[in-house]
C-alpha atoms as a PDB file:
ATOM      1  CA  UNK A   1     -23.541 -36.742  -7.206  1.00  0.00           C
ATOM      2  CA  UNK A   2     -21.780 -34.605  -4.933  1.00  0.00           C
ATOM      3  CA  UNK A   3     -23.439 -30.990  -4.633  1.00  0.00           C
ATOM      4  CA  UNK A   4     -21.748 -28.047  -5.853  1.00  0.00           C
ATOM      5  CA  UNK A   5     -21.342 -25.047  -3.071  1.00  0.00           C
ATOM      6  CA  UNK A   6     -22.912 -21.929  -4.026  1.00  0.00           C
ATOM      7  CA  UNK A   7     -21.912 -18.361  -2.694  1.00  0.00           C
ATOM      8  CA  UNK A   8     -24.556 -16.970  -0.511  1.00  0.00           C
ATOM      9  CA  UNK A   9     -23.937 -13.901  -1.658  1.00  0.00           C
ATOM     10  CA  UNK A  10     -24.108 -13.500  -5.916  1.00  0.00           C
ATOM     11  CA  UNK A  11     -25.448 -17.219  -6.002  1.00  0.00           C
ATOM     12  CA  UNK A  12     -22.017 -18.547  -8.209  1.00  0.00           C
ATOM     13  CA  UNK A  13     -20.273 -21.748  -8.008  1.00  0.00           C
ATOM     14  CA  UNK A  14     -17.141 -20.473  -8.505  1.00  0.00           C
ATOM     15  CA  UNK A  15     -15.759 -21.325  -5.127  1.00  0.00           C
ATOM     16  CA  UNK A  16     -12.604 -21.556  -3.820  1.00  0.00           C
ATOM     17  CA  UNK A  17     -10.796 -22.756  -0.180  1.00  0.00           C
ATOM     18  CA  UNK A  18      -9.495 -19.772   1.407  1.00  0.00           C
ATOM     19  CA  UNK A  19      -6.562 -19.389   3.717  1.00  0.00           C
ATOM     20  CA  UNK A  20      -7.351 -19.614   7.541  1.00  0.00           C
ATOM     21  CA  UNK A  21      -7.024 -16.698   9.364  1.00  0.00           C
ATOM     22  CA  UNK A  22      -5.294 -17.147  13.110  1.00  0.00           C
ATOM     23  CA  UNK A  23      -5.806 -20.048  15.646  1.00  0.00           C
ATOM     24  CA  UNK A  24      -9.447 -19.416  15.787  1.00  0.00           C
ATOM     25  CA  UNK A  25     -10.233 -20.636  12.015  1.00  0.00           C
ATOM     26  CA  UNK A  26      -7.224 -22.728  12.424  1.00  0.00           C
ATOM     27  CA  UNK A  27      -8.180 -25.192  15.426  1.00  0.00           C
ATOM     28  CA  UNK A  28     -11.681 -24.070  16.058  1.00  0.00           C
ATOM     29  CA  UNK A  29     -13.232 -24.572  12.780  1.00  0.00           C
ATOM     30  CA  UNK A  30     -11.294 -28.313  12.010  1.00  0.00           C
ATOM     31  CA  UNK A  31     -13.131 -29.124  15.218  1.00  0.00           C
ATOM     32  CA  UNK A  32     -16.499 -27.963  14.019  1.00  0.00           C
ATOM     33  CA  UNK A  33     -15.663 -29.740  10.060  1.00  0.00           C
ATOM     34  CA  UNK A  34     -16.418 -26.309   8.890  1.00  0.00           C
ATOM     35  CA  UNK A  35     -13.801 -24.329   6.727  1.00  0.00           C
ATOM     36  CA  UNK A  36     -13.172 -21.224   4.752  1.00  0.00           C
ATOM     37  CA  UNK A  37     -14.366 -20.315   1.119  1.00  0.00           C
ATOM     38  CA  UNK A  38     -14.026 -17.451  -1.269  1.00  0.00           C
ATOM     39  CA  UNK A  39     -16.158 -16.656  -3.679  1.00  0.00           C
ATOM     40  CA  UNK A  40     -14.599 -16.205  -7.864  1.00  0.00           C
ATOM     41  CA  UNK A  41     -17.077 -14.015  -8.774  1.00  0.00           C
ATOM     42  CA  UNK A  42     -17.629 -11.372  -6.280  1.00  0.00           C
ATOM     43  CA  UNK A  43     -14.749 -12.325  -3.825  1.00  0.00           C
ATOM     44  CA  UNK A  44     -16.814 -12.382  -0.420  1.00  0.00           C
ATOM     45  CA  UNK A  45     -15.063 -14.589   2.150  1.00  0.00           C
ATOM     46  CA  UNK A  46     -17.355 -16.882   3.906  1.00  0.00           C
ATOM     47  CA  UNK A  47     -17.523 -20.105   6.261  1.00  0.00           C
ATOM     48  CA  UNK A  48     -19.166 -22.870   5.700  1.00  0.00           C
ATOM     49  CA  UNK A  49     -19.295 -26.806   6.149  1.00  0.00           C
ATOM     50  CA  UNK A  50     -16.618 -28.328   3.884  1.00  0.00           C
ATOM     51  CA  UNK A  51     -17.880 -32.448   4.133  1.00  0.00           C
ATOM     52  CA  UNK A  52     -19.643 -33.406   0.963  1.00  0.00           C
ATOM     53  CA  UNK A  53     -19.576 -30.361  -0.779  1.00  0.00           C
ATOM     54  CA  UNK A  54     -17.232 -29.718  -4.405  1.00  0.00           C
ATOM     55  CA  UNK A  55     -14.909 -26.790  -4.527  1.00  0.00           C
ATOM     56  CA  UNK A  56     -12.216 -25.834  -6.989  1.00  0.00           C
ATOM     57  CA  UNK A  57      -8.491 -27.009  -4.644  1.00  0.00           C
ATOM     58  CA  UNK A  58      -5.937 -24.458  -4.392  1.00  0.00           C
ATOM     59  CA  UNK A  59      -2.469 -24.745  -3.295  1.00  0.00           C
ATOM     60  CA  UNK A  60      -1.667 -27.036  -0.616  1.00  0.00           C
ATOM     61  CA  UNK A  61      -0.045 -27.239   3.503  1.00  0.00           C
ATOM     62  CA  UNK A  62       3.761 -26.623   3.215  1.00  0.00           C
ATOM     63  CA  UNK A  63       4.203 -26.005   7.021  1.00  0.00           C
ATOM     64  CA  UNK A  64       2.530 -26.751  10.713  1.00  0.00           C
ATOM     65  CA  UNK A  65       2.423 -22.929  10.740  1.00  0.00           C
ATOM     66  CA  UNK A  66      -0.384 -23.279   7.685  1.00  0.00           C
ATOM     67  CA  UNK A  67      -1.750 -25.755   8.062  1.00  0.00           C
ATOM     68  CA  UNK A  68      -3.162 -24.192  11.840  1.00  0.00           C
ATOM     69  CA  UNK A  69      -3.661 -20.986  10.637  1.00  0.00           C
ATOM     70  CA  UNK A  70      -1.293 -18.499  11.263  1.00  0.00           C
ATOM     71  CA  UNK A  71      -0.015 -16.230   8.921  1.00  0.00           C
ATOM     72  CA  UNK A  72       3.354 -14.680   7.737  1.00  0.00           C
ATOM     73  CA  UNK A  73       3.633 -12.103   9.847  1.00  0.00           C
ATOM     74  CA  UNK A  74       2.487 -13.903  12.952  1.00  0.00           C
ATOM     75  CA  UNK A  75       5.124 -16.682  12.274  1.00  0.00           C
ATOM     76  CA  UNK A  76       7.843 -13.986  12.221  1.00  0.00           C
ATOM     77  CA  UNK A  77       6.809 -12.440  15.298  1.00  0.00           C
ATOM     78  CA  UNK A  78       6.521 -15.996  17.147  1.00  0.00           C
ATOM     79  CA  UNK A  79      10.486 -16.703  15.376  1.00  0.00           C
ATOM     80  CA  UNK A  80      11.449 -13.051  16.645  1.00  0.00           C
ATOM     81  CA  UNK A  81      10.005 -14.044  19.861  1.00  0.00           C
ATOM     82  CA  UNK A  82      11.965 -17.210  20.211  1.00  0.00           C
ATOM     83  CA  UNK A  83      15.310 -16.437  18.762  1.00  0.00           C
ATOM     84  CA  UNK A  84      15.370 -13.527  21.667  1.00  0.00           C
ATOM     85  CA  UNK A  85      14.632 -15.601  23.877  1.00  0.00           C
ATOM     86  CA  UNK A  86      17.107 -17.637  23.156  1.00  0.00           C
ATOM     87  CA  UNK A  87      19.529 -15.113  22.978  1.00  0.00           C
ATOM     88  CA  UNK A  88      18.773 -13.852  25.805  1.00  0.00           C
ATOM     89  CA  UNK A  89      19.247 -16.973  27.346  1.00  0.00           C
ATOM     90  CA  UNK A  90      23.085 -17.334  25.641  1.00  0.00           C
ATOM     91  CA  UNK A  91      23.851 -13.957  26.764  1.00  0.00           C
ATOM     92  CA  UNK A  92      22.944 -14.808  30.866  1.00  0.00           C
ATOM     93  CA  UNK A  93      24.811 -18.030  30.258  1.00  0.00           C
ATOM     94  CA  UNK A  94      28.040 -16.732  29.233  1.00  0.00           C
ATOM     95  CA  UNK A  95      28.100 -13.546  31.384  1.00  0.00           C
ATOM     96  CA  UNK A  96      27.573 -15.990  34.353  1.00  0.00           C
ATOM     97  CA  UNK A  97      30.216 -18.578  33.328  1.00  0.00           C
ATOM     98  CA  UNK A  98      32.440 -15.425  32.589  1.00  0.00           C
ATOM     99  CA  UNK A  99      31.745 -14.450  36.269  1.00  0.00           C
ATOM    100  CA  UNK A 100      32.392 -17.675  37.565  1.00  0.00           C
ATOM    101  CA  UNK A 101      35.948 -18.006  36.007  1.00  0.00           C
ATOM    102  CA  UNK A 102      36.995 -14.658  37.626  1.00  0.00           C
ATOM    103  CA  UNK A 103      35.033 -15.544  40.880  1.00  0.00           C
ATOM    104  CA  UNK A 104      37.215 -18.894  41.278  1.00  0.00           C
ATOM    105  CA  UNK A 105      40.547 -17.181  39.482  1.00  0.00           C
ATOM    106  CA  UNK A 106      43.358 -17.425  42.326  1.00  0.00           C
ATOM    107  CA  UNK A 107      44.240 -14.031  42.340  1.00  0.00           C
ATOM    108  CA  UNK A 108      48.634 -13.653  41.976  1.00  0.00           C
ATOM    109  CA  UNK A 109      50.777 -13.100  45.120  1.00  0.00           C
ATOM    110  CA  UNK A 110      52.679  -9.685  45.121  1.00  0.00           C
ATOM    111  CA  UNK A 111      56.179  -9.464  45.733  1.00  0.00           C
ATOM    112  CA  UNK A 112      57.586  -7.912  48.475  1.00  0.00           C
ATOM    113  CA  UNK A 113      60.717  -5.347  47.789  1.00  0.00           C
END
């Protein structure tokens, strides 16, 4: 029989997985087989090891961004990040091809009166 986890803080079994919080819970704890857990009852959020133990499944990984840890707002920030950069990177591009066709531009002859 697999043993039910308990919450060390009301003593329920009404546990749940709880999200991962940042790249610490997200890489650190997978490492260390340890995980997450929130508590039904009283709701306190605590880590513990996740082999062998029963715990009510929630939800599931839709993305690489969940599935290490980081959160809504920290993926928008890291797409913010990148799509600047990229743009930034478009803008130098073009400005120097721009400045390239009127560097190499033969510039017309002027007619003499």
């Amino acid at each position: 029989m697999v043993p039910i986890m308990i919450c060390p803080r009301c003593g329920s079994d009404r546990i749940r997985r709880a999200a991962r919080r940042g790249l610490t819970e997200g890489i650190l704890l997978r490492i260390a087989n340890r995980a997450p857990f929130r508590c039904f009852a009283c709701g306190k959020r605590f880590i513990d090891d996740w082999r062998g133990q029963k715990w009510r499944k929630v939800g599931h990984h839709r993305s690489l961004a969940n599935y290490i840890g980081l959160r809504r707002r920290q993926r928008f920030k890291l797409m913010l990040l990148l799509f600047g950069a990229l743009f930034v990177i478009m803008a130098f591009g073009m400005l120097s091809w721009f400045s390239y066709q009127l560097a190499t531009k033969p510039t017309p002859k002027r007619k003499k009166y």
